[in-house]
C-alpha atoms as a PDB file:
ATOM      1  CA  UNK A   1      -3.242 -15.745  20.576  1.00  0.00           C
ATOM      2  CA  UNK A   2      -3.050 -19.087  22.004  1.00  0.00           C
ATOM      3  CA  UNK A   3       0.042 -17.563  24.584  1.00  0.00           C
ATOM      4  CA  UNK A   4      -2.060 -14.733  25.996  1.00  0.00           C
ATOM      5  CA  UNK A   5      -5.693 -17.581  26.605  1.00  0.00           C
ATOM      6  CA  UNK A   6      -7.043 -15.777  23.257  1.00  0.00           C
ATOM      7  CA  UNK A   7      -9.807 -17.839  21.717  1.00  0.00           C
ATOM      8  CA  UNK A   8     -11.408 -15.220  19.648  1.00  0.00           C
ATOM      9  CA  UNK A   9     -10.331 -12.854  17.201  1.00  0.00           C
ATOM     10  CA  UNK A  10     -12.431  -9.959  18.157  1.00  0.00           C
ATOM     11  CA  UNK A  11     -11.257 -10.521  21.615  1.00  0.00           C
ATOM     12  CA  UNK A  12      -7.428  -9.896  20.174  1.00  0.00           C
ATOM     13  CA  UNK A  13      -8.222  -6.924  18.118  1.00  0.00           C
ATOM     14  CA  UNK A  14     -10.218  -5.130  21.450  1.00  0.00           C
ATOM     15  CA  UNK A  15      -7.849  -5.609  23.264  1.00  0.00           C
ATOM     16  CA  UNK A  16      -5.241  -4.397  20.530  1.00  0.00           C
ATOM     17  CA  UNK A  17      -7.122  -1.019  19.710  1.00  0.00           C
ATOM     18  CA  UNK A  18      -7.499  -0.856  23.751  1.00  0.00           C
ATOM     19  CA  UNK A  19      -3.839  -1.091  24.733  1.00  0.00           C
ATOM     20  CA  UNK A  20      -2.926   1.196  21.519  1.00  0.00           C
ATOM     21  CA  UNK A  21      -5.271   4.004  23.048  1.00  0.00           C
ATOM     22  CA  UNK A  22      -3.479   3.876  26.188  1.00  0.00           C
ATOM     23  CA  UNK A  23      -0.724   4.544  24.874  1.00  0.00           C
ATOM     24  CA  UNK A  24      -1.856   7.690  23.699  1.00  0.00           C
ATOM     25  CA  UNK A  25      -0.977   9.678  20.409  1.00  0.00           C
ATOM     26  CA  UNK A  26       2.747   9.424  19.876  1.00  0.00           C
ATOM     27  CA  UNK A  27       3.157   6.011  21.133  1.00  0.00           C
ATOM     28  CA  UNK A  28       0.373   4.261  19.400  1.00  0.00           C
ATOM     29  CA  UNK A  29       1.510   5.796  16.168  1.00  0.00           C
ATOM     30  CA  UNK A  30       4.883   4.461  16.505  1.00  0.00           C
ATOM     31  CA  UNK A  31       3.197   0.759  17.976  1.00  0.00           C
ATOM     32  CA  UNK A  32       1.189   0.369  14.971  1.00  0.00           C
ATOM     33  CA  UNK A  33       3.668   2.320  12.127  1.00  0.00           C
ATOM     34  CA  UNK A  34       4.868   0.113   9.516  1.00  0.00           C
ATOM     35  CA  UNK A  35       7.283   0.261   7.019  1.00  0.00           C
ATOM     36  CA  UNK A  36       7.064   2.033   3.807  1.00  0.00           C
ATOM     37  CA  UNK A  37       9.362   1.355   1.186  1.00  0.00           C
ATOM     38  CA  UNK A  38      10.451   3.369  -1.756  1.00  0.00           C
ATOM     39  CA  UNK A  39       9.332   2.137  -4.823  1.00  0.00           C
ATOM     40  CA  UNK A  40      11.630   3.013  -7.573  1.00  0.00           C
ATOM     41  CA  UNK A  41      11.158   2.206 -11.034  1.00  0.00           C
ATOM     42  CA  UNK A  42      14.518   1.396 -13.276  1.00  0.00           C
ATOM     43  CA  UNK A  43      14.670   2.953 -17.084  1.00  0.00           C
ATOM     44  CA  UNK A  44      14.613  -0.386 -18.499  1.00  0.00           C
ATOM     45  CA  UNK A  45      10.684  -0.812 -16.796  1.00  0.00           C
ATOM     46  CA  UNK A  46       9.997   2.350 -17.984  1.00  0.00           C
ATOM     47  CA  UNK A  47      10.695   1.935 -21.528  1.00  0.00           C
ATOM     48  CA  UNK A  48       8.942  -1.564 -21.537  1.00  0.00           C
ATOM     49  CA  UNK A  49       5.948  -0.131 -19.808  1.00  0.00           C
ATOM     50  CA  UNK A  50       5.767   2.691 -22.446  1.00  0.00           C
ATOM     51  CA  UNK A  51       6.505   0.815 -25.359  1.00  0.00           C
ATOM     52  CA  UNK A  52       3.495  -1.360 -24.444  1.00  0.00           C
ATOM     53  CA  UNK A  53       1.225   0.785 -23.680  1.00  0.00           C
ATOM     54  CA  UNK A  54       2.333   2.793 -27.033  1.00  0.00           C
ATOM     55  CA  UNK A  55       1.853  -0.523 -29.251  1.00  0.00           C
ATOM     56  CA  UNK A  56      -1.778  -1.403 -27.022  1.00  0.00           C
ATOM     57  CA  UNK A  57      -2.742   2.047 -28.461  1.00  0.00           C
ATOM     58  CA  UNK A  58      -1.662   1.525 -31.943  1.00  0.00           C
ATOM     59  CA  UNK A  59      -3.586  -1.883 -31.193  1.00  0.00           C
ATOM     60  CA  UNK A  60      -6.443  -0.074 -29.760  1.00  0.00           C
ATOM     61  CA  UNK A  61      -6.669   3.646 -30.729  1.00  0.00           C
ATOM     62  CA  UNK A  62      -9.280   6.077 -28.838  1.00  0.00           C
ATOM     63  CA  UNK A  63      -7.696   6.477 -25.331  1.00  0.00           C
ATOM     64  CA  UNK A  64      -4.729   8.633 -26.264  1.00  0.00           C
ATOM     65  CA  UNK A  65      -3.779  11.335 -24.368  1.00  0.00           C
ATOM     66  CA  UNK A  66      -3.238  14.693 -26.669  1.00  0.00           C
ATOM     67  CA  UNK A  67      -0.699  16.981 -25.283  1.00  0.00           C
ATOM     68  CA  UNK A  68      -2.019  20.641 -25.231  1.00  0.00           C
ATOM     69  CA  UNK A  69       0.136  23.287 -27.505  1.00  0.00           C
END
């Protein structure tokens, strides 16, 4: 903040949300997208997570989930 005489915080965000409504719609959108990454989880996780969760129920019984016939 210190390049643009900034001293306060809510100063930078005003003026932020300010210039992102000028740009209007299409171009604020794309300003202020981020990222997104796909999260993909391998077999191996999978099987660990279940296993777990299988033995915190034997553990722990009264939270399984009963599969309808």
């Amino acid at each position: 903040m210190a390049w643009n005489g900034i001293e306060e915080i809510n100063e930078a965000v005003q003026n932020l949300i300010l210039n992102a409504h000028a740009l209007g719609p299409t171009l604020s959108y794309q300003a202020m997208e981020s990222p997104r990454h796909k999260v993909q989880i391998s077999e191996n996780v999978a099987r660990m997570f279940r296993n777990e969760s299988l033995a915190e129920l034997k553990h722990d019984p009264g939270d399984e989930i009963i599969a309808p016939n």
